[in-house]
PDB file of N, CA and C in Angstrom:
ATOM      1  N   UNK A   1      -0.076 192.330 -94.789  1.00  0.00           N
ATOM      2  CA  UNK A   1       0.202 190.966 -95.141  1.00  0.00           C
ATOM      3  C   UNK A   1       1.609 190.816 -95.696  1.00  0.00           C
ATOM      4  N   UNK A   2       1.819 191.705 -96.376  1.00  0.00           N
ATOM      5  CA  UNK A   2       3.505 191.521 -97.513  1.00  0.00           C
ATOM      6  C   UNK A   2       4.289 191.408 -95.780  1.00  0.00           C
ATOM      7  N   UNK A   3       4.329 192.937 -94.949  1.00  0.00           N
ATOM      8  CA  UNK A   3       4.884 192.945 -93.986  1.00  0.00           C
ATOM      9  C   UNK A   3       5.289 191.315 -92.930  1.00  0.00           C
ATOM     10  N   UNK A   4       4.042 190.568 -93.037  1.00  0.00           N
ATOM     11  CA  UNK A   4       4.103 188.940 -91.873  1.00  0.00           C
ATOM     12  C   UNK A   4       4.601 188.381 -93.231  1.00  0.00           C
ATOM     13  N   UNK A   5       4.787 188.760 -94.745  1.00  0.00           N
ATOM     14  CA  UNK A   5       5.790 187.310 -95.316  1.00  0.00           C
ATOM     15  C   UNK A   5       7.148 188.007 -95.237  1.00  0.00           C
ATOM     16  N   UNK A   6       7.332 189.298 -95.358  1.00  0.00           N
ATOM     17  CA  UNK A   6       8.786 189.768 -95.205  1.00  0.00           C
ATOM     18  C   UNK A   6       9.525 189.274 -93.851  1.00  0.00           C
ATOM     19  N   UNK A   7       8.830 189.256 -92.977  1.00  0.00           N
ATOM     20  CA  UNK A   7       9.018 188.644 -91.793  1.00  0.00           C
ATOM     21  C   UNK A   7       9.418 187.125 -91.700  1.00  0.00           C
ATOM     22  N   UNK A   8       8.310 186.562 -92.358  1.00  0.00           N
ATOM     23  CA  UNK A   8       8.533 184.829 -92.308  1.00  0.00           C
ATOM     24  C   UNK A   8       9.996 184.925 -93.015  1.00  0.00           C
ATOM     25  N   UNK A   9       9.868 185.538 -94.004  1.00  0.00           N
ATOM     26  CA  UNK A   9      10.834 185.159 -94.967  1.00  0.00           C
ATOM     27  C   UNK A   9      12.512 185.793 -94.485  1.00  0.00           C
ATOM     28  N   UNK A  10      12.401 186.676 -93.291  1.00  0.00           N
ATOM     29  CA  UNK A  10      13.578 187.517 -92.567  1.00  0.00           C
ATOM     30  C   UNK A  10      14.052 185.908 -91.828  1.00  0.00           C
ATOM     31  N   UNK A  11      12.665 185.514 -91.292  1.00  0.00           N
ATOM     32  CA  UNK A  11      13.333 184.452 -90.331  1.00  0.00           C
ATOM     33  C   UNK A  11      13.608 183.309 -90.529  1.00  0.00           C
ATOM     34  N   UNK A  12      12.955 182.511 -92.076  1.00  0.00           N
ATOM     35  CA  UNK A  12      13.719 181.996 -92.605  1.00  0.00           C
ATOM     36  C   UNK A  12      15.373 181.806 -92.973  1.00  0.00           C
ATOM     37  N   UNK A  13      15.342 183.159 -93.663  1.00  0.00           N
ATOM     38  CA  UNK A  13      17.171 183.150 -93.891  1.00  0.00           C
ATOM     39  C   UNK A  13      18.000 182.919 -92.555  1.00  0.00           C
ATOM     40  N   UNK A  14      16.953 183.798 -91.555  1.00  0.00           N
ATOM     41  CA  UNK A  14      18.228 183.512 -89.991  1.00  0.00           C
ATOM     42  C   UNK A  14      18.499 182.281 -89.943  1.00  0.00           C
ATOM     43  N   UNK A  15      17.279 181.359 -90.408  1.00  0.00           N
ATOM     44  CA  UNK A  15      17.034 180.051 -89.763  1.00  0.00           C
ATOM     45  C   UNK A  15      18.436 179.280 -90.884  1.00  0.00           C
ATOM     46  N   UNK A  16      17.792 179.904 -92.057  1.00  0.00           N
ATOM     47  CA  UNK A  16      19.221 178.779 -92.659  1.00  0.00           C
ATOM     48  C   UNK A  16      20.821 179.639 -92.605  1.00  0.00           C
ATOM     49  N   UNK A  17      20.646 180.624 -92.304  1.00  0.00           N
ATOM     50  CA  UNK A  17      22.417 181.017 -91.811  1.00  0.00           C
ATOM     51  C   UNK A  17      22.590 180.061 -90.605  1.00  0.00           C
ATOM     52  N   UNK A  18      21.757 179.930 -90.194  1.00  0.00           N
ATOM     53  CA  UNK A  18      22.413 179.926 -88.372  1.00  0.00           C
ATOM     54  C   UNK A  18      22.879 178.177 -88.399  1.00  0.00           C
ATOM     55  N   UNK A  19      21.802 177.914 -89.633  1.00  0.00           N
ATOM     56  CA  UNK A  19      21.977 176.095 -89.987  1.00  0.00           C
ATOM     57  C   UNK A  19      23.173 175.518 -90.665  1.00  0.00           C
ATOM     58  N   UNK A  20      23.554 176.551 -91.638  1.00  0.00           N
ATOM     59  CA  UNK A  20      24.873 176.811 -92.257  1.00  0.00           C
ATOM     60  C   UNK A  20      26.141 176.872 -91.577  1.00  0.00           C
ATOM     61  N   UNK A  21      25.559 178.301 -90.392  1.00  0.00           N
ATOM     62  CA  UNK A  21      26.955 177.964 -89.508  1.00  0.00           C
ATOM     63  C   UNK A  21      26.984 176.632 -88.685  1.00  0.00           C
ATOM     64  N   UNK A  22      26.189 176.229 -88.420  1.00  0.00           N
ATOM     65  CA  UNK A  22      25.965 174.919 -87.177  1.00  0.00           C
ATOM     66  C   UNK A  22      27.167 174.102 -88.009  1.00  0.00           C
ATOM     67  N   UNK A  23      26.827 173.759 -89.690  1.00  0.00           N
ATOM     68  CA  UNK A  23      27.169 173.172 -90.675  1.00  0.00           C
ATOM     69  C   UNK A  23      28.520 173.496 -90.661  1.00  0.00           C
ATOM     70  N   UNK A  24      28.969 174.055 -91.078  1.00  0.00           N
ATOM     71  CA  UNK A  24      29.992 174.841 -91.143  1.00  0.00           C
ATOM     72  C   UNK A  24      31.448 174.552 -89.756  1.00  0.00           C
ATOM     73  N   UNK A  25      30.872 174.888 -88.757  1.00  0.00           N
ATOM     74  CA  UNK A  25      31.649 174.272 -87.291  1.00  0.00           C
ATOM     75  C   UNK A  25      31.616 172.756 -87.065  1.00  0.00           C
ATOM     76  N   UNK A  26      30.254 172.119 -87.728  1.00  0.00           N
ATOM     77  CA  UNK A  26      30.596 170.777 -88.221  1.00  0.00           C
ATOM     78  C   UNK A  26      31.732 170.323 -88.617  1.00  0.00           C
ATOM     79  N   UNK A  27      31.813 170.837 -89.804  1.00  0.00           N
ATOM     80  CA  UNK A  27      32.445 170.496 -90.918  1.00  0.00           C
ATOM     81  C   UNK A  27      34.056 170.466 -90.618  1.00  0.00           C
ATOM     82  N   UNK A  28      34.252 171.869 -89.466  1.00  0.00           N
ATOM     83  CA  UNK A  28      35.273 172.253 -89.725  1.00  0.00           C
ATOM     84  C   UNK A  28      35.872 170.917 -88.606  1.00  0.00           C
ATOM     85  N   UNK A  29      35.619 170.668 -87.081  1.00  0.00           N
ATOM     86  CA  UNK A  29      35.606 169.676 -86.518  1.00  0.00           C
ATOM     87  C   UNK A  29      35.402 168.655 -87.117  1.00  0.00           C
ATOM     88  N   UNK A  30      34.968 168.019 -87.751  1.00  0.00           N
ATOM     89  CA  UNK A  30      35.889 167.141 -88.339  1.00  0.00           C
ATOM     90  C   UNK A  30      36.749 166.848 -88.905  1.00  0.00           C
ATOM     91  N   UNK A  31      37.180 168.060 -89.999  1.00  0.00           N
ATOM     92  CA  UNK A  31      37.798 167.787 -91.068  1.00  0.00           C
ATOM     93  C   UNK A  31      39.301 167.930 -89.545  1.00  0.00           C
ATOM     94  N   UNK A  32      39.253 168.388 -88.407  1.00  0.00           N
ATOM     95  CA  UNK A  32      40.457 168.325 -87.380  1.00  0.00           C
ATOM     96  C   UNK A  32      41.006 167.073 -87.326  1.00  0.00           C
ATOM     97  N   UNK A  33      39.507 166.489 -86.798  1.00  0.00           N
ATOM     98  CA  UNK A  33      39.225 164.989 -86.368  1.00  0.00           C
ATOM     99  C   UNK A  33      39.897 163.986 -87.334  1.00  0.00           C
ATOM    100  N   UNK A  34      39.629 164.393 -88.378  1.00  0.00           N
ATOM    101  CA  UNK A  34      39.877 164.037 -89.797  1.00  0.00           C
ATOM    102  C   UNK A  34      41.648 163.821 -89.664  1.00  0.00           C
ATOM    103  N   UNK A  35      42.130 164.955 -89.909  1.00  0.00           N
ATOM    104  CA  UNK A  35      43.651 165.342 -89.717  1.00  0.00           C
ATOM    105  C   UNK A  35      44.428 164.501 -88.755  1.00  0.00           C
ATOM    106  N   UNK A  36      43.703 164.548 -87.353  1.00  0.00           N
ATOM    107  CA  UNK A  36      44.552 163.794 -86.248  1.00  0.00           C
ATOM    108  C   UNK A  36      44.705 162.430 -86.554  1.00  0.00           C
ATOM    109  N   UNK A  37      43.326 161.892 -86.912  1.00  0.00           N
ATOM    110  CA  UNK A  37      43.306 160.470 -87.300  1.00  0.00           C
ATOM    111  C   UNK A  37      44.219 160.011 -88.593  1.00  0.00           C
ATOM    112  N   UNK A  38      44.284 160.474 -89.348  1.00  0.00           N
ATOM    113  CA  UNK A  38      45.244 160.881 -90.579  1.00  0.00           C
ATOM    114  C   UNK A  38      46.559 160.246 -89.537  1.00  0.00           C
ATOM    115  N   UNK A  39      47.100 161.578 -89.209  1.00  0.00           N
ATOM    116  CA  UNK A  39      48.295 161.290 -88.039  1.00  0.00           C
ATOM    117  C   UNK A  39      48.344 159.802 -87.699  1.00  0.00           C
ATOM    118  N   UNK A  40      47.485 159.917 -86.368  1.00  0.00           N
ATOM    119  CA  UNK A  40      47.366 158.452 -85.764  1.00  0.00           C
ATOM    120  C   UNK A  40      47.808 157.192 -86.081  1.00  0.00           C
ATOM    121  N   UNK A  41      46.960 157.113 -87.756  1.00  0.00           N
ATOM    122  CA  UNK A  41      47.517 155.985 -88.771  1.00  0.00           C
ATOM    123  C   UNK A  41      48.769 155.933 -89.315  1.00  0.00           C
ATOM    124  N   UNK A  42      49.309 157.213 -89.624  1.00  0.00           N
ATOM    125  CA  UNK A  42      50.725 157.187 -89.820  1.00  0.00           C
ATOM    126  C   UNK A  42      51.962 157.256 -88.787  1.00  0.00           C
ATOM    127  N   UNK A  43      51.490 157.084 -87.977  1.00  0.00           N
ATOM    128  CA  UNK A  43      52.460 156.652 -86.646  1.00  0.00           C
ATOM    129  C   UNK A  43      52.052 154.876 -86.146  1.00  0.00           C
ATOM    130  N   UNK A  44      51.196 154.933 -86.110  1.00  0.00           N
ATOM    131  CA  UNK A  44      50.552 153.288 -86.145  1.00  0.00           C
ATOM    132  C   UNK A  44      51.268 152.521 -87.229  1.00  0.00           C
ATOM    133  N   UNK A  45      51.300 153.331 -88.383  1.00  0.00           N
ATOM    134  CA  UNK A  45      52.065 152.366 -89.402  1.00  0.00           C
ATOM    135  C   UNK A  45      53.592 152.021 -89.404  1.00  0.00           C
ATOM    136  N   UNK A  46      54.029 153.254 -88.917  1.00  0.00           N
ATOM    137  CA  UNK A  46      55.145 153.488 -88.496  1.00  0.00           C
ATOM    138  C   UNK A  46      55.792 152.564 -87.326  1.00  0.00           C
ATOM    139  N   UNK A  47      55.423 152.196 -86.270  1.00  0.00           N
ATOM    140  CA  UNK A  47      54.928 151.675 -85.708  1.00  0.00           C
ATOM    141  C   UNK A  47      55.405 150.173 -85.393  1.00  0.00           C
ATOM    142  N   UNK A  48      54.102 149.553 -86.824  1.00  0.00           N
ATOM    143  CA  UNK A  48      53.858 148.449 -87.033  1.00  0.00           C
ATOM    144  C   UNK A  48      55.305 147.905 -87.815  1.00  0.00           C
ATOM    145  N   UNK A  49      55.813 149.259 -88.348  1.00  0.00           N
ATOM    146  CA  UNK A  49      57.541 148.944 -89.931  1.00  0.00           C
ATOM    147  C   UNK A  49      58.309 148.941 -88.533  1.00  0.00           C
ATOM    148  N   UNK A  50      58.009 149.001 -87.461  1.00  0.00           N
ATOM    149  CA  UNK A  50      59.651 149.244 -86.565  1.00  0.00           C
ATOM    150  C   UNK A  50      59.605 147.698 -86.047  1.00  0.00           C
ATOM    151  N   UNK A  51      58.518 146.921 -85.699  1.00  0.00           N
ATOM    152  CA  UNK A  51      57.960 146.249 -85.102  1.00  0.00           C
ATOM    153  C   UNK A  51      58.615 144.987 -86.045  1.00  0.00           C
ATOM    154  N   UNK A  52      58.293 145.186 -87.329  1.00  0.00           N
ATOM    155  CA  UNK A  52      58.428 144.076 -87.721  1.00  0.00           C
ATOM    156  C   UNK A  52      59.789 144.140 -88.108  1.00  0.00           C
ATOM    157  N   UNK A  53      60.267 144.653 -88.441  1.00  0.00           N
ATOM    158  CA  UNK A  53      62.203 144.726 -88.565  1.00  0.00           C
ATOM    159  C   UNK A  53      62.757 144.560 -86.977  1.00  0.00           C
ATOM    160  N   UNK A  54      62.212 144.830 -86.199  1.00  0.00           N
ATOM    161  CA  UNK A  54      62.908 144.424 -84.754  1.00  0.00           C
ATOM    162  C   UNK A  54      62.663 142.497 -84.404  1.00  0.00           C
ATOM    163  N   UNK A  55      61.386 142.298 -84.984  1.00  0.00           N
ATOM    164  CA  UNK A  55      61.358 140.955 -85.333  1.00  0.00           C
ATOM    165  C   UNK A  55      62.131 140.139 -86.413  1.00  0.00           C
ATOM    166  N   UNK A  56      62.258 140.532 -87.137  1.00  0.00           N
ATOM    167  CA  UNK A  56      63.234 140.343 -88.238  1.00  0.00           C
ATOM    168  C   UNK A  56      64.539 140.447 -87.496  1.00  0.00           C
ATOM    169  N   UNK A  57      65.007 141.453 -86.710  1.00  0.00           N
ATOM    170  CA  UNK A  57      66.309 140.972 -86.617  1.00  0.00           C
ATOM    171  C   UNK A  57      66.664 140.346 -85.298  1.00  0.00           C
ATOM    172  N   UNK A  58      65.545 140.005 -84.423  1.00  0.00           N
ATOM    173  CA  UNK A  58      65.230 139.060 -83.333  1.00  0.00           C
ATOM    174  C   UNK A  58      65.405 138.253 -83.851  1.00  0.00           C
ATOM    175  N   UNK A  59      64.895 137.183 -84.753  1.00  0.00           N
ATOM    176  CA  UNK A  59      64.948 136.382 -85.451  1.00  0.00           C
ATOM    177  C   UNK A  59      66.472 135.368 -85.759  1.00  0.00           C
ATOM    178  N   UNK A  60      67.121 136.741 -86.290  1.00  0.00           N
ATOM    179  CA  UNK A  60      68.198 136.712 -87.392  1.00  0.00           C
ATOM    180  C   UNK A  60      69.474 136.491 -86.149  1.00  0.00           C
ATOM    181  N   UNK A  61      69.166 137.088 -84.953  1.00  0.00           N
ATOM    182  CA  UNK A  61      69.981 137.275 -83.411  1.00  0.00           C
ATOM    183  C   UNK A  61      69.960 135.585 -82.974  1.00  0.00           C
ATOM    184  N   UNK A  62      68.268 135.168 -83.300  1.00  0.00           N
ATOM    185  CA  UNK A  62      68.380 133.654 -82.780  1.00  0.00           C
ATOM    186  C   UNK A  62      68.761 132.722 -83.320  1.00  0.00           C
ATOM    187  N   UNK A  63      68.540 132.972 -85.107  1.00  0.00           N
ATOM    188  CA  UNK A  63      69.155 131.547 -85.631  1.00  0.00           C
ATOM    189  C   UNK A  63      70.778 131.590 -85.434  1.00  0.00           C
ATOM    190  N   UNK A  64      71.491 132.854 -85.365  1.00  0.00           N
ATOM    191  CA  UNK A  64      72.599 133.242 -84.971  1.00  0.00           C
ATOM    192  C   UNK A  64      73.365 132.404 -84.127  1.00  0.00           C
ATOM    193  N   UNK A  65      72.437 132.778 -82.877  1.00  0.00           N
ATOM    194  CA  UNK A  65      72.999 132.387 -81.430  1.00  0.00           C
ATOM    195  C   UNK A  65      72.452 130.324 -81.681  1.00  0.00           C
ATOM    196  N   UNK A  66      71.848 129.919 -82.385  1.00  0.00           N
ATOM    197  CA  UNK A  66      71.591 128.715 -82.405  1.00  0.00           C
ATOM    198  C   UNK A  66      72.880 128.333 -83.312  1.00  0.00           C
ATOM    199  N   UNK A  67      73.173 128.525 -84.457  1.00  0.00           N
ATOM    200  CA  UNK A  67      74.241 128.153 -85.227  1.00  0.00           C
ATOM    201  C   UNK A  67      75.121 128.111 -84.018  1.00  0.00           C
ATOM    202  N   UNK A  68      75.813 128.971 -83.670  1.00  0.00           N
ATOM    203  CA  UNK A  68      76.702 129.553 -82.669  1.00  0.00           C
ATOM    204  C   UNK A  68      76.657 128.172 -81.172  1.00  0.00           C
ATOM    205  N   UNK A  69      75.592 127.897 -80.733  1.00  0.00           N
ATOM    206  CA  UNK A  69      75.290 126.789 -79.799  1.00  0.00           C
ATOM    207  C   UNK A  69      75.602 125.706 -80.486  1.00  0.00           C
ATOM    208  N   UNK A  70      75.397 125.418 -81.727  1.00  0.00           N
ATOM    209  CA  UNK A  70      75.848 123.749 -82.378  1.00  0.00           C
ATOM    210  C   UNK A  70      77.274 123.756 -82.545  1.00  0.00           C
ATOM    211  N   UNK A  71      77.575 125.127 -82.688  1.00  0.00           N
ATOM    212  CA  UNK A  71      79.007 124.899 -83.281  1.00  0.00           C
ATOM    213  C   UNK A  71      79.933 124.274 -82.080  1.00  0.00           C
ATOM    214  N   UNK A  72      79.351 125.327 -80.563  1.00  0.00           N
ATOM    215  CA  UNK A  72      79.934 125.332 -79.243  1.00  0.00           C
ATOM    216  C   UNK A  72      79.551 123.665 -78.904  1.00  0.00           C
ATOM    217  N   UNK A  73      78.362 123.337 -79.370  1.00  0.00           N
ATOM    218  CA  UNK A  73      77.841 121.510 -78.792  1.00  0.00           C
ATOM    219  C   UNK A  73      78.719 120.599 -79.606  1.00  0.00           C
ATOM    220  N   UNK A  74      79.493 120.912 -80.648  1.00  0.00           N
ATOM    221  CA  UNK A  74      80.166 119.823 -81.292  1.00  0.00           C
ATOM    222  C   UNK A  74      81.733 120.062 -81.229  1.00  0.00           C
ATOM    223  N   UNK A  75      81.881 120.937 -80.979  1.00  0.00           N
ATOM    224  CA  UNK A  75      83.471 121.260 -80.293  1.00  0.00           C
ATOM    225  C   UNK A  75      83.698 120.510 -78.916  1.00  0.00           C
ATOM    226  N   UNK A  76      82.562 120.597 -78.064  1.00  0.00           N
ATOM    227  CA  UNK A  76      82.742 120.186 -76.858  1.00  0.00           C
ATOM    228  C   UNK A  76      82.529 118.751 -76.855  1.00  0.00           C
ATOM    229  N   UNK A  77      81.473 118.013 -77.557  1.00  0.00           N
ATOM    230  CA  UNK A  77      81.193 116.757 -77.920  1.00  0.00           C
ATOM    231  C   UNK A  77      82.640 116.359 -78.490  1.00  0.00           C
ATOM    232  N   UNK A  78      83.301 116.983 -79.265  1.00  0.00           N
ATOM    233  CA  UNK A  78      84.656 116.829 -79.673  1.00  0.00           C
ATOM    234  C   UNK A  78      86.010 116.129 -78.587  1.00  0.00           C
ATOM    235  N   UNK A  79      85.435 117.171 -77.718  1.00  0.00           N
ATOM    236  CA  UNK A  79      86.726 117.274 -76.537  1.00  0.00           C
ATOM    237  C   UNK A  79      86.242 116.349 -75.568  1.00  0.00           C
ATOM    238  N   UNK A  80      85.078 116.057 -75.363  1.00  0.00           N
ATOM    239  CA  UNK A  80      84.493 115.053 -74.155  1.00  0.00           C
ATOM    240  C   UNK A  80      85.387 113.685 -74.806  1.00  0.00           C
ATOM    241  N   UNK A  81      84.774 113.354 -76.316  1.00  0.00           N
ATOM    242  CA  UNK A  81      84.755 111.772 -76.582  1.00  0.00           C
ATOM    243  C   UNK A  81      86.299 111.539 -76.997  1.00  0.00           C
ATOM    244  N   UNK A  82      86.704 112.588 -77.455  1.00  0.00           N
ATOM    245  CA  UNK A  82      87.867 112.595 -78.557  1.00  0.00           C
ATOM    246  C   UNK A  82      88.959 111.511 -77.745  1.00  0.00           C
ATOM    247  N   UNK A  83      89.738 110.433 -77.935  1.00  0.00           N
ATOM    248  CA  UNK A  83      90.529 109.755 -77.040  1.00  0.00           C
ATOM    249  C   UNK A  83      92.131 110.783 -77.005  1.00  0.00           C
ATOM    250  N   UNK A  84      92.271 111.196 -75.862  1.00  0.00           N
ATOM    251  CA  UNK A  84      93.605 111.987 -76.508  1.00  0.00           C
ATOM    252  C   UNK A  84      94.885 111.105 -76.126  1.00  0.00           C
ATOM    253  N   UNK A  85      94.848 109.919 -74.983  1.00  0.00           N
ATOM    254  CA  UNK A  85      96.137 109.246 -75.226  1.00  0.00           C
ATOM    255  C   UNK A  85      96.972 109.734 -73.846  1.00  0.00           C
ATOM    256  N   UNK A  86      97.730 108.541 -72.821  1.00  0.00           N
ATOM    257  CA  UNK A  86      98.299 109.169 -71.717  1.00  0.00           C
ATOM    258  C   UNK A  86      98.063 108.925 -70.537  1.00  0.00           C
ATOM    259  N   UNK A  87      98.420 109.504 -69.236  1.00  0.00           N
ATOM    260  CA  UNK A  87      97.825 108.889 -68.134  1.00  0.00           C
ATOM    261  C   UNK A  87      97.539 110.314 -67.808  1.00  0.00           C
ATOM    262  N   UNK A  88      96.852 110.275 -66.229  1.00  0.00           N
ATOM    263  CA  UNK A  88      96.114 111.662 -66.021  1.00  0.00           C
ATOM    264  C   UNK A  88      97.703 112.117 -65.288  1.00  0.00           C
ATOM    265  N   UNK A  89      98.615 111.671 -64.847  1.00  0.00           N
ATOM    266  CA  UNK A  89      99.739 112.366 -64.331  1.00  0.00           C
ATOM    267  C   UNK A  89     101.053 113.226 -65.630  1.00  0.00           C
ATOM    268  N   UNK A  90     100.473 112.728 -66.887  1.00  0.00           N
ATOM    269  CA  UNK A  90     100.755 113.145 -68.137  1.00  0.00           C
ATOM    270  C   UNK A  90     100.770 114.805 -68.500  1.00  0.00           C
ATOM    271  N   UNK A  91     101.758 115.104 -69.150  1.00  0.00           N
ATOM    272  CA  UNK A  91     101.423 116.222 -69.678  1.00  0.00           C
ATOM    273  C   UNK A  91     100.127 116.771 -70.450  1.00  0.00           C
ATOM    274  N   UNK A  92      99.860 117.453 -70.139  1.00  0.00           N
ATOM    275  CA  UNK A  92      98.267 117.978 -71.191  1.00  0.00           C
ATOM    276  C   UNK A  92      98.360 117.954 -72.415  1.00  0.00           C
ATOM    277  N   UNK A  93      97.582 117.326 -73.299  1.00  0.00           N
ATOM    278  CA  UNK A  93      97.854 116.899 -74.553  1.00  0.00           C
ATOM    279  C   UNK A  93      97.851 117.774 -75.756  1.00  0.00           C
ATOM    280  N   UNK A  94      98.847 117.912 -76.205  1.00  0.00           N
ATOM    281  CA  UNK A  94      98.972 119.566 -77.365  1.00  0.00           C
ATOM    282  C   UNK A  94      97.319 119.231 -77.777  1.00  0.00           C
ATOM    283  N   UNK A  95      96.892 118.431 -78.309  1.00  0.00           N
ATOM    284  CA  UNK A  95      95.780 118.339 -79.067  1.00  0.00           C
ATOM    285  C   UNK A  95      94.584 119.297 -78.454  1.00  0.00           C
ATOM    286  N   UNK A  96      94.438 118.212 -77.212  1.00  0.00           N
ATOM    287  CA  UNK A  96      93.714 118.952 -76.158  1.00  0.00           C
ATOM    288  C   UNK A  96      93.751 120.624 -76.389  1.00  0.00           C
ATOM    289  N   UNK A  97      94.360 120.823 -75.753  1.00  0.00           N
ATOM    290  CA  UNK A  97      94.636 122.469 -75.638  1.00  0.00           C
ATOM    291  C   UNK A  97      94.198 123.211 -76.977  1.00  0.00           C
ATOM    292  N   UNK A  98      94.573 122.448 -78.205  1.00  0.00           N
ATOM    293  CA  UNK A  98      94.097 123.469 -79.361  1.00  0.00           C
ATOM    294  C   UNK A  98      93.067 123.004 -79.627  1.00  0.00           C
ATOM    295  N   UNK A  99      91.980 122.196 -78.861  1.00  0.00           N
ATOM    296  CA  UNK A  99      90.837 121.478 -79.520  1.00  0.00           C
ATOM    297  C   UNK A  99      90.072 122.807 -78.273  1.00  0.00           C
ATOM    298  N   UNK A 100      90.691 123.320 -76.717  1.00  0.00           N
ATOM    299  CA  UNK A 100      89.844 123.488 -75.937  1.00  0.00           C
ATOM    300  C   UNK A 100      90.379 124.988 -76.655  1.00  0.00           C
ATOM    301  N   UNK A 101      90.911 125.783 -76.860  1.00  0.00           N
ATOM    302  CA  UNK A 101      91.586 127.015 -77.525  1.00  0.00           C
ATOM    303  C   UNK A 101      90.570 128.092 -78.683  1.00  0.00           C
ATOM    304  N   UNK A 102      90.159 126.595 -79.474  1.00  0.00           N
ATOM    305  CA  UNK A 102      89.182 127.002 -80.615  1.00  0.00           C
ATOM    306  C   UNK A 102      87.632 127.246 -79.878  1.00  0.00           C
ATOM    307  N   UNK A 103      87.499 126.784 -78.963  1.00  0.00           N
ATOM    308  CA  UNK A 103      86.089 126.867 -77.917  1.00  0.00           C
ATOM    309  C   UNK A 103      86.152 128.333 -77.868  1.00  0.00           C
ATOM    310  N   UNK A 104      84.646 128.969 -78.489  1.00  0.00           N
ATOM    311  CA  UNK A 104      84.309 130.125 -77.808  1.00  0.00           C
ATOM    312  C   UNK A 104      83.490 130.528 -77.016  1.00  0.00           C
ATOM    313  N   UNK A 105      83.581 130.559 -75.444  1.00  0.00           N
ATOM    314  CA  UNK A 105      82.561 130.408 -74.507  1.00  0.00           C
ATOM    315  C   UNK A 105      82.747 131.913 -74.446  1.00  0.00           C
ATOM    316  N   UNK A 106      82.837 132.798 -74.636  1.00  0.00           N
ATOM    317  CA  UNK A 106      82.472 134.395 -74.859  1.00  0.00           C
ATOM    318  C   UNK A 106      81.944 135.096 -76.734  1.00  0.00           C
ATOM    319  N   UNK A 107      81.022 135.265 -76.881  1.00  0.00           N
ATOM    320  CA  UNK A 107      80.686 135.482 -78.353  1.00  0.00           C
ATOM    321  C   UNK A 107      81.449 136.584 -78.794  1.00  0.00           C
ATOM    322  N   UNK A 108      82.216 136.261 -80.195  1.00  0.00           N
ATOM    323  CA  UNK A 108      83.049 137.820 -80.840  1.00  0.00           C
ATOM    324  C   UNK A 108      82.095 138.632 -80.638  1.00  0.00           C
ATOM    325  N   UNK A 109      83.350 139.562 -80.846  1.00  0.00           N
ATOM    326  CA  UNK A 109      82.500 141.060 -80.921  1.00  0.00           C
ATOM    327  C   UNK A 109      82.139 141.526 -82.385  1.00  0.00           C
ATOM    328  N   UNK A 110      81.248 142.156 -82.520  1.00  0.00           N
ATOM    329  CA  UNK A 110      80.773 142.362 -83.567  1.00  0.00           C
ATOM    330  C   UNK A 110      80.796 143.723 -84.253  1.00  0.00           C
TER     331      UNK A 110
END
């Protein structure tokens, strides 16, 4: 009789090593799983900071180029209405020329 509990009790322990290791290769797979995802989020976040400063200076490019368009719409509104004086067989009017001069139809360089 001792002999069939030494037995039960042999195959018990196998039973919880073998449950331990199962546990164990668990554990360890995830804690990988764990790690990559870790990663993942910190490139995602990363990511998300590039994303929004490229919007930010999208942004900052358009109110830019809009300032930049009013300035070009009222220079030219300038030169359309402005009366400069003369006939069209006339010399070109100094005015003229430094009113069309200040026009920047190519954007500085930056």
């Amino acid at each position: 009789m001792t002999r069939y509990a030494l037995m039960a009790a042999l195959a018990a322990l196998c039973g919880a090593l073998g449950w331990l290791m199962l546990q164990s290769r668990t554990i360890a797979t995830l804690e990988a799983d764990n790690a990559s995802l870790t990663r993942s989020v910190a490139a995602l976040t990363r990511g998300a900071e590039q994303s929004a400063a490229a919007l930010s200076a999208a942004a900052d490019l358009a109110e830019d180029q809009r300032r930049r368009a009013l300035a070009f719409e009222m220079q030219r509104d300038n030169v359309l209405t402005k009366q400069y004086g003369g006939c069209a067989d006339a010399a070109i009017d100094p005015d003229l020329l430094r009113d069309i001069g200040r026009m920047r139809l190519v954007p500085a360089p930056r």
